[in-house]
Protein backbone atom coordinates (compact mmCIF):
# COMPACT_ATOMS: atom_id res chain seq x y z
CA UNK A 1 -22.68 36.22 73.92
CA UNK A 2 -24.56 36.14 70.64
CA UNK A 3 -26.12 39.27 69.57
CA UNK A 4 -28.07 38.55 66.15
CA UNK A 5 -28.71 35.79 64.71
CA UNK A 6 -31.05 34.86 61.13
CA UNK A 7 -32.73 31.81 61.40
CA UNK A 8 -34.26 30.30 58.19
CA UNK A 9 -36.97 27.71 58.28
CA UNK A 10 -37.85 25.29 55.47
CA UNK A 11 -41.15 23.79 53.84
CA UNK A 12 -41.23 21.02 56.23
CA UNK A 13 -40.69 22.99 59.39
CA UNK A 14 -43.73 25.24 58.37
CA UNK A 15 -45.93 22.80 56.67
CA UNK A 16 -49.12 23.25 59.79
CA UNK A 17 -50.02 25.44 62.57
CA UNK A 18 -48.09 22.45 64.57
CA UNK A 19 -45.29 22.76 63.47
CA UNK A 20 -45.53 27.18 63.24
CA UNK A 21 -45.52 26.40 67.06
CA UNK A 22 -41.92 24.42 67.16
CA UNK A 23 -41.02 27.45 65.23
CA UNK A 24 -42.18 29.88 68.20
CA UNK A 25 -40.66 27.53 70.96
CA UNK A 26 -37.32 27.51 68.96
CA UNK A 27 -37.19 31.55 68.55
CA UNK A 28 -38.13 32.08 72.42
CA UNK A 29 -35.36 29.61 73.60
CA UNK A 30 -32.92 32.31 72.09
CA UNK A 31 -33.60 35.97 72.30
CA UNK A 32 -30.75 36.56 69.97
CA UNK A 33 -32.81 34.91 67.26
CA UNK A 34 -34.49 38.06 65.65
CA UNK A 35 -34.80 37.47 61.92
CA UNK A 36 -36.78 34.98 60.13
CA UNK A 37 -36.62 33.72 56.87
CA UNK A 38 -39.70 31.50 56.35
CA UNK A 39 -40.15 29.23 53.22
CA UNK A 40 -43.03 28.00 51.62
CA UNK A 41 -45.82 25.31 53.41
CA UNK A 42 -44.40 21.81 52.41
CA UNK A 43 -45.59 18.70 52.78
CA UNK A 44 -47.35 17.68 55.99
CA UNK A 45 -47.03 13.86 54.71
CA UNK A 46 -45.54 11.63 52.10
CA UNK A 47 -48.26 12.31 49.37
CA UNK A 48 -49.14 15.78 50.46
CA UNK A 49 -48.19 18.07 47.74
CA UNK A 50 -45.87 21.09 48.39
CA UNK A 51 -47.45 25.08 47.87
CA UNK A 52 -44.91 26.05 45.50
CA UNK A 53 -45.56 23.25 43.15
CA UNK A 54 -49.54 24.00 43.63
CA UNK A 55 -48.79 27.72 42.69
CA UNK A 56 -46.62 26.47 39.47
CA UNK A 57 -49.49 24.32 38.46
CA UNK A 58 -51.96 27.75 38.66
CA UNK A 59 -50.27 29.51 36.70
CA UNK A 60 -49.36 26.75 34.08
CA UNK A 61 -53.26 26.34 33.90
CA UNK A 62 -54.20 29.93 33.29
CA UNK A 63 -51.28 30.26 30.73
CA UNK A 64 -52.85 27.35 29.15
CA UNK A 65 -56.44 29.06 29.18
CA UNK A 66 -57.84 26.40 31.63
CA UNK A 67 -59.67 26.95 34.62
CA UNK A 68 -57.20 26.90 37.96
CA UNK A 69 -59.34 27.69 41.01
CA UNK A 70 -60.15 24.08 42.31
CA UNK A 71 -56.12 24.05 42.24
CA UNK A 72 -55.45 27.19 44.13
CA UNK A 73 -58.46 26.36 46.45
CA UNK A 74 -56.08 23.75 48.04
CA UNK A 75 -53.49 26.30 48.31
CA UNK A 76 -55.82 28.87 50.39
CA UNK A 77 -56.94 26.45 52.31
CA UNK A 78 -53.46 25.63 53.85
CA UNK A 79 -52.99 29.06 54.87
CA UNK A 80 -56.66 29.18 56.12
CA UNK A 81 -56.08 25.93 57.95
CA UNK A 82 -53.45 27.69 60.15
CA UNK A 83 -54.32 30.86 60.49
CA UNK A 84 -57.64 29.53 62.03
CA UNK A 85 -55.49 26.85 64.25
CA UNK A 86 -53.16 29.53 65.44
CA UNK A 87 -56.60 32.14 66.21
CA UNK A 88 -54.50 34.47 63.99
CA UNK A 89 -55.58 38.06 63.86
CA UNK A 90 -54.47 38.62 60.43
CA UNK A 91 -57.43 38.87 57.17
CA UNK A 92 -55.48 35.90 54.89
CA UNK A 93 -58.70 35.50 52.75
CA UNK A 94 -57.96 38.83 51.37
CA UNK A 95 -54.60 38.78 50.43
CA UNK A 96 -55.68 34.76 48.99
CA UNK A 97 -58.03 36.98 46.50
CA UNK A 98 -55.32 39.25 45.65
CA UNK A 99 -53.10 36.45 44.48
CA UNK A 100 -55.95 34.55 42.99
CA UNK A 101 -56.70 38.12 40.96
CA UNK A 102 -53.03 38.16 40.57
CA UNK A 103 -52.60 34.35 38.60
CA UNK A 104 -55.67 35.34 36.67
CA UNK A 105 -54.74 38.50 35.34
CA UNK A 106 -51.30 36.92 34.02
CA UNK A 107 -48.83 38.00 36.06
CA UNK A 108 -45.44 36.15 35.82
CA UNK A 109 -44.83 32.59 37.01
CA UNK A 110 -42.08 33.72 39.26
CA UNK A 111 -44.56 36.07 41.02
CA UNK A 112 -47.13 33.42 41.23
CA UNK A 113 -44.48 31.42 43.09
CA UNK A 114 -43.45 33.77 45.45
CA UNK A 115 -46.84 33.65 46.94
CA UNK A 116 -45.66 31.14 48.63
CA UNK A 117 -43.20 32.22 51.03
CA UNK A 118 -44.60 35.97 50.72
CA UNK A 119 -47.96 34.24 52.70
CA UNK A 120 -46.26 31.90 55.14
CA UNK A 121 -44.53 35.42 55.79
CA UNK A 122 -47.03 37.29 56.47
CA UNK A 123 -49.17 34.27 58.65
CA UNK A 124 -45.54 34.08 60.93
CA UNK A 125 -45.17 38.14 60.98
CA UNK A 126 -49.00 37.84 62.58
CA UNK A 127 -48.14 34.85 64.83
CA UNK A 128 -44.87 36.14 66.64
CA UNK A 129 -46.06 39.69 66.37
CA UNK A 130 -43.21 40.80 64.35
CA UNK A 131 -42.60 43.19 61.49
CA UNK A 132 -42.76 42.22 57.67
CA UNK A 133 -40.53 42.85 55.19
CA UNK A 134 -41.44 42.10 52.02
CA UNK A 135 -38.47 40.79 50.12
CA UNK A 136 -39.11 42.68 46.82
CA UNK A 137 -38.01 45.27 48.64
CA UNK A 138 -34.52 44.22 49.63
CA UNK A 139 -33.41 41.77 47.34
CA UNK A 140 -32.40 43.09 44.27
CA UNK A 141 -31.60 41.50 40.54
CA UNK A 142 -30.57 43.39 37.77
CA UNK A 143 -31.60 43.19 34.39
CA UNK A 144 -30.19 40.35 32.88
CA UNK A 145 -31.68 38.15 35.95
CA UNK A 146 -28.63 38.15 37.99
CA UNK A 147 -28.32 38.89 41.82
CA UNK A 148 -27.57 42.15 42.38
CA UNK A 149 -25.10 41.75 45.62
CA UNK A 150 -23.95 45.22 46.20
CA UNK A 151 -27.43 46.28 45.55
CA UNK A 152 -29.00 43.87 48.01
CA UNK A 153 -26.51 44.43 50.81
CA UNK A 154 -27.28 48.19 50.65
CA UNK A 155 -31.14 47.89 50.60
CA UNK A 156 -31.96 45.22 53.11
CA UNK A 157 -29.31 46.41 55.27
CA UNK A 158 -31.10 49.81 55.18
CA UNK A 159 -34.25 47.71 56.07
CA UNK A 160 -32.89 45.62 58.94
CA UNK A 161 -30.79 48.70 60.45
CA UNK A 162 -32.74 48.68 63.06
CA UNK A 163 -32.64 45.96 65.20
CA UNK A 164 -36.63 45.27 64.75
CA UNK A 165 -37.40 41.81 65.22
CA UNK A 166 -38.36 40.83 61.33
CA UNK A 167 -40.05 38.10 59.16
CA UNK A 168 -38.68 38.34 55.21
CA UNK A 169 -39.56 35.43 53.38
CA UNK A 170 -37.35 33.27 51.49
CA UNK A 171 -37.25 32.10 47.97
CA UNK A 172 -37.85 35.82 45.66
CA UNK A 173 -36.68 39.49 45.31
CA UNK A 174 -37.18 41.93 42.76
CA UNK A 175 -35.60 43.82 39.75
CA UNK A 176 -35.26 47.74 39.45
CA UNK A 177 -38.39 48.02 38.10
CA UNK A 178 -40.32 45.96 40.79
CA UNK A 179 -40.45 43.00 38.64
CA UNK A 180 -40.89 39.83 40.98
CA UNK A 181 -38.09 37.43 40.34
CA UNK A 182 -37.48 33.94 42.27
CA UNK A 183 -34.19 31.92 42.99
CA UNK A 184 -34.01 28.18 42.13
CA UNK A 185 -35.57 25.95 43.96
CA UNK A 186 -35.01 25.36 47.58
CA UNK A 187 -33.69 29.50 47.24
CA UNK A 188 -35.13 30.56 50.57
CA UNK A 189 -31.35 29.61 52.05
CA UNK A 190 -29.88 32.27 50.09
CA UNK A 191 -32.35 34.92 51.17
CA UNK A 192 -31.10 33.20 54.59
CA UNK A 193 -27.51 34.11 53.60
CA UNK A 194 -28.23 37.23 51.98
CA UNK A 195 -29.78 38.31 55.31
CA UNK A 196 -27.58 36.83 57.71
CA UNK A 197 -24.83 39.34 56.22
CA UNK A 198 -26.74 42.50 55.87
CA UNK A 199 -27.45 42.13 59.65
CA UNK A 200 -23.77 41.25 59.86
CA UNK A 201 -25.50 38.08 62.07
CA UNK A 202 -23.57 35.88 64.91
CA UNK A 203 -24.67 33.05 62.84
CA UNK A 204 -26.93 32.16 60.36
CA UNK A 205 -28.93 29.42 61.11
CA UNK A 206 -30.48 27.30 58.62
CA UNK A 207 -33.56 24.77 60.08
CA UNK A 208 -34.84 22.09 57.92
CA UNK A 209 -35.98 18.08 58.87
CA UNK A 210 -32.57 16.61 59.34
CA UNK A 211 -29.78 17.22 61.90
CA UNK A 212 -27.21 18.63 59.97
CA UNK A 213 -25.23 16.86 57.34
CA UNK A 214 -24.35 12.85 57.19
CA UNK A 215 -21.22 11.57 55.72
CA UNK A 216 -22.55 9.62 53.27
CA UNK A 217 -26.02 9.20 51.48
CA UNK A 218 -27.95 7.38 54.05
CA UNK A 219 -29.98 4.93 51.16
CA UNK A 220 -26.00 3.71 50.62
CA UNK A 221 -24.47 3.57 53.88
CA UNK A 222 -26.34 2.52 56.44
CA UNK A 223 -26.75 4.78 59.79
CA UNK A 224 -24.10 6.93 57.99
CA UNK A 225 -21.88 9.45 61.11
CA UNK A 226 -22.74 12.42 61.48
CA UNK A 227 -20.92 15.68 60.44
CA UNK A 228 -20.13 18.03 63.38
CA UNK A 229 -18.14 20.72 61.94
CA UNK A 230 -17.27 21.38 58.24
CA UNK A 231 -15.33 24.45 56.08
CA UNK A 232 -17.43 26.07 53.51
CA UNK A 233 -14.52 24.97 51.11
CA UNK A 234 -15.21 21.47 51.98
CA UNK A 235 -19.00 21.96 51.89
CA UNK A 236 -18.52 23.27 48.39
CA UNK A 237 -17.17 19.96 46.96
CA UNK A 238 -19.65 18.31 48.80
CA UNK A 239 -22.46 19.94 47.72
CA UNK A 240 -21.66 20.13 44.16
CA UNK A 241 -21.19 16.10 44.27
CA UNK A 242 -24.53 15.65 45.68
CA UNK A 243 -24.76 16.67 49.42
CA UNK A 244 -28.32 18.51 49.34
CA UNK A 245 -29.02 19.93 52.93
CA UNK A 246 -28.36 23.26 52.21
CA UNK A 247 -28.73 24.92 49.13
CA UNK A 248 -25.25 25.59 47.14
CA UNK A 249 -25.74 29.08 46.06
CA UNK A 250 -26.26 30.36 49.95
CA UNK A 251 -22.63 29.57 51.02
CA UNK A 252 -21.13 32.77 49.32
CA UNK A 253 -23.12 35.33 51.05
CA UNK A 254 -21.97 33.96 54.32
CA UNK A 255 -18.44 32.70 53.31
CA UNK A 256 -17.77 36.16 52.17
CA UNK A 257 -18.72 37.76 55.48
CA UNK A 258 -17.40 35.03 57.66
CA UNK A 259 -20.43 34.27 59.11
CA UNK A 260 -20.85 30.85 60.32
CA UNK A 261 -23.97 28.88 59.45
CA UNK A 262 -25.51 26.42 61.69
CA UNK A 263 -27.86 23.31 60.02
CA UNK A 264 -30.56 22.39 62.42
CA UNK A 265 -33.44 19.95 63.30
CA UNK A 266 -36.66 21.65 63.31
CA UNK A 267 -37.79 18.61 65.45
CA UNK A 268 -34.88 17.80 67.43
CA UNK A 269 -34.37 21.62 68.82
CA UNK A 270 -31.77 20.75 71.38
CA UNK A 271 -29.77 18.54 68.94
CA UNK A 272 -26.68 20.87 67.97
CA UNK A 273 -26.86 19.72 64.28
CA UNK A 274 -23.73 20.62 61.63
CA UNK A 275 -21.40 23.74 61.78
CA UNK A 276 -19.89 25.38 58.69
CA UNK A 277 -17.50 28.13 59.12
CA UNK A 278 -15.27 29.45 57.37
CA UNK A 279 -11.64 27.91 58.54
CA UNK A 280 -11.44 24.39 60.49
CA UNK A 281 -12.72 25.05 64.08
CA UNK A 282 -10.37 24.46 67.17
CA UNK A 283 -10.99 20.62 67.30
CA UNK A 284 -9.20 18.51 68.94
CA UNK A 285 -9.67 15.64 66.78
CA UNK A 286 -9.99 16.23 62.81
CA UNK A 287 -11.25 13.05 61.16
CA UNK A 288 -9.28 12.39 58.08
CA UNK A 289 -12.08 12.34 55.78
CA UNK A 290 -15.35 14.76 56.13
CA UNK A 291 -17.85 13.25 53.70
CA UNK A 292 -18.35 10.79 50.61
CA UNK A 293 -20.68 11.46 47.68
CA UNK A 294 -20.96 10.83 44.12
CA UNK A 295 -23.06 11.42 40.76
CA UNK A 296 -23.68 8.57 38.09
CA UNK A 297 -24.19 9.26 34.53
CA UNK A 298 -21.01 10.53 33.08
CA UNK A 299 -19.31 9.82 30.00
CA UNK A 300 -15.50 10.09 29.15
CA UNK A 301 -14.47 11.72 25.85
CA UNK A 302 -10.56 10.36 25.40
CA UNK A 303 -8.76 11.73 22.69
CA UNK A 304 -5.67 10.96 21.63
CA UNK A 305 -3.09 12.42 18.92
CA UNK A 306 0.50 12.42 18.49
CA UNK A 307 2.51 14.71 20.15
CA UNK A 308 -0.42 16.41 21.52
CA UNK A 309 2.00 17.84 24.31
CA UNK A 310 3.74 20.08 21.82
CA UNK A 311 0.65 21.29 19.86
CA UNK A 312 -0.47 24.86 21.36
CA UNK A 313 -4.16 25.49 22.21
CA UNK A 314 -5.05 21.94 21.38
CA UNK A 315 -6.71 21.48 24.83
CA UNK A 316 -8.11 24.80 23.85
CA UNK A 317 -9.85 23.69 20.91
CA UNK A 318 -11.55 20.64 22.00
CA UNK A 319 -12.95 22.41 24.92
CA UNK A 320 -14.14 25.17 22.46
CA UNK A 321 -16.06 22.24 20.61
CA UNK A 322 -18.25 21.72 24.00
CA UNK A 323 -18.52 25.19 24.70
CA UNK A 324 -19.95 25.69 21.34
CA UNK A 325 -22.86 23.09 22.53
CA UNK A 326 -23.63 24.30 25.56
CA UNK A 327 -21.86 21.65 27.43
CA UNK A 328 -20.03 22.32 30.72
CA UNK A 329 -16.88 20.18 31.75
CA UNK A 330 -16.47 18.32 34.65
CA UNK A 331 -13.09 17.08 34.24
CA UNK A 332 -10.21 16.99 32.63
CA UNK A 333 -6.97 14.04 33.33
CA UNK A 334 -4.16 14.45 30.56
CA UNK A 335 -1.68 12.54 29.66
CA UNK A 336 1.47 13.18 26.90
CA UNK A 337 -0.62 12.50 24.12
CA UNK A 338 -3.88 12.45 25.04
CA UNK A 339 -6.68 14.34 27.37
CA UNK A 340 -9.89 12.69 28.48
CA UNK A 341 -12.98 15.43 29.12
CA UNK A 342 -15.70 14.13 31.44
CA UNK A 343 -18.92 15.16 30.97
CA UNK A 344 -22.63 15.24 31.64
CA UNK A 345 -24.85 12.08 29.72
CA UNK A 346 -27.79 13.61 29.53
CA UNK A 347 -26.07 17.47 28.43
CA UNK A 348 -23.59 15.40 25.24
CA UNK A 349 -26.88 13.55 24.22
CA UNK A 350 -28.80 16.14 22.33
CA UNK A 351 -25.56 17.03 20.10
CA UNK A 352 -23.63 13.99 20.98
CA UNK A 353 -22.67 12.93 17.01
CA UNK A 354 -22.14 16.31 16.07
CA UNK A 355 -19.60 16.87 19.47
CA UNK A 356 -17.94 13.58 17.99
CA UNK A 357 -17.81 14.82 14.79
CA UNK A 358 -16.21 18.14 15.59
CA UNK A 359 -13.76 16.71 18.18
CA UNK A 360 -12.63 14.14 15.43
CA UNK A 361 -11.68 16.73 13.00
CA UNK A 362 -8.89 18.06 15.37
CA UNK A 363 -7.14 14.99 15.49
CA UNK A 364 -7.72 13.99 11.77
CA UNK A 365 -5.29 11.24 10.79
CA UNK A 366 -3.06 11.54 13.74
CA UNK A 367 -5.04 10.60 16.53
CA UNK A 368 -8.35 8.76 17.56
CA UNK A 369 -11.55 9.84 19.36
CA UNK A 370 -13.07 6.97 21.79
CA UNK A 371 -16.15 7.36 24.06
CA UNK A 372 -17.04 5.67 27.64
CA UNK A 373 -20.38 5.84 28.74
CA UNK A 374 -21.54 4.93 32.30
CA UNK A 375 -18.91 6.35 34.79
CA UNK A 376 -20.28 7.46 38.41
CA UNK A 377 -17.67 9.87 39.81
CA UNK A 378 -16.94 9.89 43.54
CA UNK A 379 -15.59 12.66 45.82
CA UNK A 380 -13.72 11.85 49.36
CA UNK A 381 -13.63 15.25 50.89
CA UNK A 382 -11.91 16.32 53.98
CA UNK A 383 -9.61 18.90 55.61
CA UNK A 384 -7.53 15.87 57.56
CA UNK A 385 -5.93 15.01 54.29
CA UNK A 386 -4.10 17.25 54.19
CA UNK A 387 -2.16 16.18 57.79
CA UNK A 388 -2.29 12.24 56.79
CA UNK A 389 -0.09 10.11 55.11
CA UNK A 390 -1.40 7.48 53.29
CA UNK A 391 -4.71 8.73 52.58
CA UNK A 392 -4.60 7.67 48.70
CA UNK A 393 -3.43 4.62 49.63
CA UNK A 394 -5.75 3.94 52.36
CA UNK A 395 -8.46 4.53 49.96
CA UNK A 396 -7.60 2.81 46.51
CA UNK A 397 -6.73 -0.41 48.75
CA UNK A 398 -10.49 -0.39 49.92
CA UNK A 399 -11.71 -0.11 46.58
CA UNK A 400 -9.29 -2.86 45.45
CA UNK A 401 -10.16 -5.42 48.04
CA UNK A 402 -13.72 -4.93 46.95
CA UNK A 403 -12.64 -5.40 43.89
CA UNK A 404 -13.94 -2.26 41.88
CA UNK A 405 -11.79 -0.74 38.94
CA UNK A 406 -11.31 2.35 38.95
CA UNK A 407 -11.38 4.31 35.67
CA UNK A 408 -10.08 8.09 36.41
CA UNK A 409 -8.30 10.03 39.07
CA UNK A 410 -7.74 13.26 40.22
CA UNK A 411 -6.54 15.31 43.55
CA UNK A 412 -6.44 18.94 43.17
CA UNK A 413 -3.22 20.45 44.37
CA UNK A 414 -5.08 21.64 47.84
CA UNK A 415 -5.73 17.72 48.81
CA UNK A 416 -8.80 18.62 49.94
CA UNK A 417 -10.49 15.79 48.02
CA UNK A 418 -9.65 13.14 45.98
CA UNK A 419 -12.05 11.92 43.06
CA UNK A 420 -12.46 8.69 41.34
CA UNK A 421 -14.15 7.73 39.05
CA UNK A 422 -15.81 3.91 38.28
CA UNK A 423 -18.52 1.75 36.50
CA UNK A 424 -21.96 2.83 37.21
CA UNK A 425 -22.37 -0.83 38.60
CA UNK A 426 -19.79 0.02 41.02
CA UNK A 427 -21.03 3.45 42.33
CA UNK A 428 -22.84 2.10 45.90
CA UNK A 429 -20.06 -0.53 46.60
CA UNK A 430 -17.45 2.12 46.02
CA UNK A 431 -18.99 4.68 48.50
CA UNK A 432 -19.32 1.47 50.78
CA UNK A 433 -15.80 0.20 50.34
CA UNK A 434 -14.42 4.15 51.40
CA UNK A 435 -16.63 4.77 53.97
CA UNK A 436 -16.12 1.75 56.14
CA UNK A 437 -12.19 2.12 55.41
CA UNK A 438 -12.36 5.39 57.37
CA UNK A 439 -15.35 5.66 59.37
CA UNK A 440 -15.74 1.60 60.09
C-alpha cells in the first residue's frame, strides 16, 4: 500500500480553473497523493502565451526603462480568471501588486520568474485547502549558483516532516542569503525530485499532457509504441539525445534515493502512463530496444598523424584545444593513427578557424586535419541488448536496405545503446529504417 507520494503538475495541466479541477479529481482518487509541486499557468491554446515567458518579458521591459504594466496585466488576469472561476477565498490582487511593486523596483529576473509557480502555488494551496510552502525556504543554492543537495535535503525535509498535506511550487529556491534563484526551464520536475526524496515518497509522480514516453519522435514515426517501463540509466541516454518529457536534471534526486517516478496524463487520469525505476522491473517480456532518438547538426573533427598510437597525451592535447574554447565533446572513435572528435555546429562556429588552427599545429607535418559538417547522430537505447544476439546486426542491415551510410559508430562497453551517426539528409529515414526493424 502506498504511503506518500509527490505529484508534480506542469504548465499545461494548470493553465485554467478547468483544468485546477482535473488536478483536484486526480489528488482525491489517491489519498496517498499529499504533496504538490505546481508549475507555472501555460498555455490554454496554441497561440496563448505561457506566464513565465510574460514575467521574462516584464522584467526585460523595466530593465530596459520601458513601461511593463499592459504586459503584466495579462499575467494578473490569469490568476484572477481562476481564482474567480474556482470562488477562491484567497486576496490574489494583493500579492499581484506585490510582484508588480516587486518587477518595478528591480528585483532580479529569476525572482520575477518565480512568480510564476510561487502564484499558481498559492491559488492551489487555497483551492485544496492545503498548506504552502514557499520553496525559498527549502531549496537551497550556494554561492556560486549551484544546488545545494545536502542543504536542500535537510531543510525541506525539516519542512515536510510532518506529514501535512503541502503545495511547494516548482521551478525556484533560494541562496543563503534569501536570494531568489530559478532552475532551467521546465525546472519544476526537479523541485518534483528534490521533494519526492526529502519525503522519502512511494513514487514521484510527474503529470504533464502526454502519456508517458513514446519510442520515437512522433513527427518521424508515425503512431510511435508506447514506453511502459524504462531504467533511469536508459532514460538518461534518452533524454540527453532528445527525449523531452521529463526534465534531465530531475532523474538524480530520485535515482539516488531509488524512488520510482511515474509520467502521467493530466487528461487521461486512468491511463497508467511510463514507469522509470531504478533497475528493469519484473517483466515478463523485455523488448530488445526501449527508444530511438537523435540530434542533427554535428560536425566531425578527424585528425590524423603518424603513429599517433605511440605519442603520449596526444588525445590529451587536442581535447585541451576545445576545452580552451568552451566547447564540450560529444564523441570520440579512434583509430591507430587517427581520432575523430564530434562536436556541436553551432558551439565550433564562433571559434571554428581558430579550433582548426590550433588542432593543426599538433599534427604539423606529420598528419592532416579534415572537417565534416552535417552529421545527425542517432541513439538505439535499450536494456534487451544486452540478452540479444544480433542486435548490431539487426540494426545496420535496416539502415543498409534503406540504403543510408553510415558515417560513425560507437557501443559503450554496457550495450546499453548503440549510436550511429549519418548525413543530416538521412536523419528521419534512419530513425524510420530502426524503428520498424524492431517495433514493425
Amino acid at each position: 500500500m502506498l504511503e506518500k507520494i509527490v505529484t508534480k503538475f506542469g504548465g499545461s495541466s494548470l493553465a485554467n480553473a478547468h483544468q485546477f479541477k482535473k488536478v483536484r479529481n486526480i489528488l482525491e482518487l489517491e489519498p496517498a497523493r499529499r504533496y504538490l509541486v505546481p508549475s507555472a499557468p501555460g498555455k490554454r491554446f496554441k497561440e496563448d502565451e505561457k506566464v513565465t515567458d510574460l514575467l521574462y518579458s516584464c522584467w526585460t521591459l523595466n530593465h530596459n526603462g520601458e513601461d511593463f504594466n499592459s504586459q503584466f496585466d495579462k499575467v494578473a488576469a490569469r490568476y484572477t480568471d481562476i481564482a474567480r472561476d474556482l470562488s477562491l477565498k484567497i486576496d490574489i490582487n494583493a500579492h499581484l501588486e506585490e510582484v508588480r511593486a516587486g518587477i518595478a523596483a528591480g528585483n532580479s529576473r529569476d525572482w520575477c520568474a518565480s512568480r510564476g509557480e510561487y502564484l499558481n502555488g498559492l491559488l492551489m494551496a487555497d483551492y485544496l485547502g492545503w498548506r504552502f510552502v514557499d520553496s525559498a525556504k527549502g531549496i537551497r543554492f550556494d554561492e556560486n549558483g549551484n544546488l545545494d543537495e545536502e542543504k536542500t535535503q535537510e531543510l525541506l525535509s525539516g519542512l515536510l516532516a510532518d506529514g501535512v498535506s503541502s503545495v511547494i511550487p516548482g521551478f525556484f529556491g533560494a541562496r543563503a542569503d534569501g536570494e531568489v534563484q530559478t532552475f532551467s526551464r521546465g525546472g519544476s520536475d526537479i523541485t518534483g525530485a528534490l521533494v519526492a526524496r526529502a519525503v522519502n515518497a512511494d513514487v514521484y509522480e510527474n503529470w504533464t499532457d502526454v502519456s508517458g514516453f513514446l519510442m520515437a519522435d512522433p513527427r518521424i514515426v508515425d503512431n510511435p509504441a508506447e514506453i511502459g517501463s524504462i531504467t533511469y540509466k536508459e532514460l538518461r541516454e534518452l533524454s540527453y539525445m532528445g527525449a523531452s518529457v521529463f526534465h534531465e536534471e530531475a532523474m538524480f534526486p530520485v535515482h539516488k534515493a531509488g524512488i520510482p517516478t511515474n509520467i502521467r496524463n493530466t487528461n487521461k487520469p486512468y491511463h497508467p502512463g511510463t514507469f522509470i525505476c531504478l533497475n528493469a522491473p519484473n517483466e515478463v517480456y523485455v523488448p530488445t530496444i526501449t527508444g530511438i532518438f537523435g540530434h542533427k547538426g554535428y560536425t566531425v573533427i578527424s585528425v590524423e598523424k603518424v603513429m599517433m598510437n605511440n605519442e603520449i597525451g596526444f588525445g590529451r592535447r587536442v581535447l585541451q584545444v576545445l576545452e580552451n574554447h568552451g566547447i564540450s565533446f560529444e564523441h570520440v572513435p579512434t583509430g591507430i593513427d587517427n581520432m575523430c572528435v564530434v562536436v556541436s555546429s553551432e558551439s565550433l562556429a564562433p571559434c571554428r578557424e581558430q579550433v582548426l588552427a590550433e588542432i593543426g599545429e599538433l599534427v604539423k607535418d606529420s598528419g592532416s586535419v579534415t572537417v565534416h559538417d552535417g552529421m545527425s547522430i542517432i541513439a538505439t537505447v535499450g536494456r534487451g541488448m544486452v540478452h540479444s544476439c544480433g542486435t548490431a546486426a539487426r540494426l545496420f542491415s535496416a539502415m543498409s536496405k534503406a540504403r543510408i551510410n553510415v558515417r560513425m559508430i560507437d557501443q559503450g562497453s554496457g550495450e546499453l545503446s548503440i549510436l550511429v551517426g549519418v548525413d543530416d539528409k538521412d536523419y528521419e529515414a534512419t530513425i524510420r529504417a530502426i524503428y520498424h526493424e524492431f517495433v514493425g
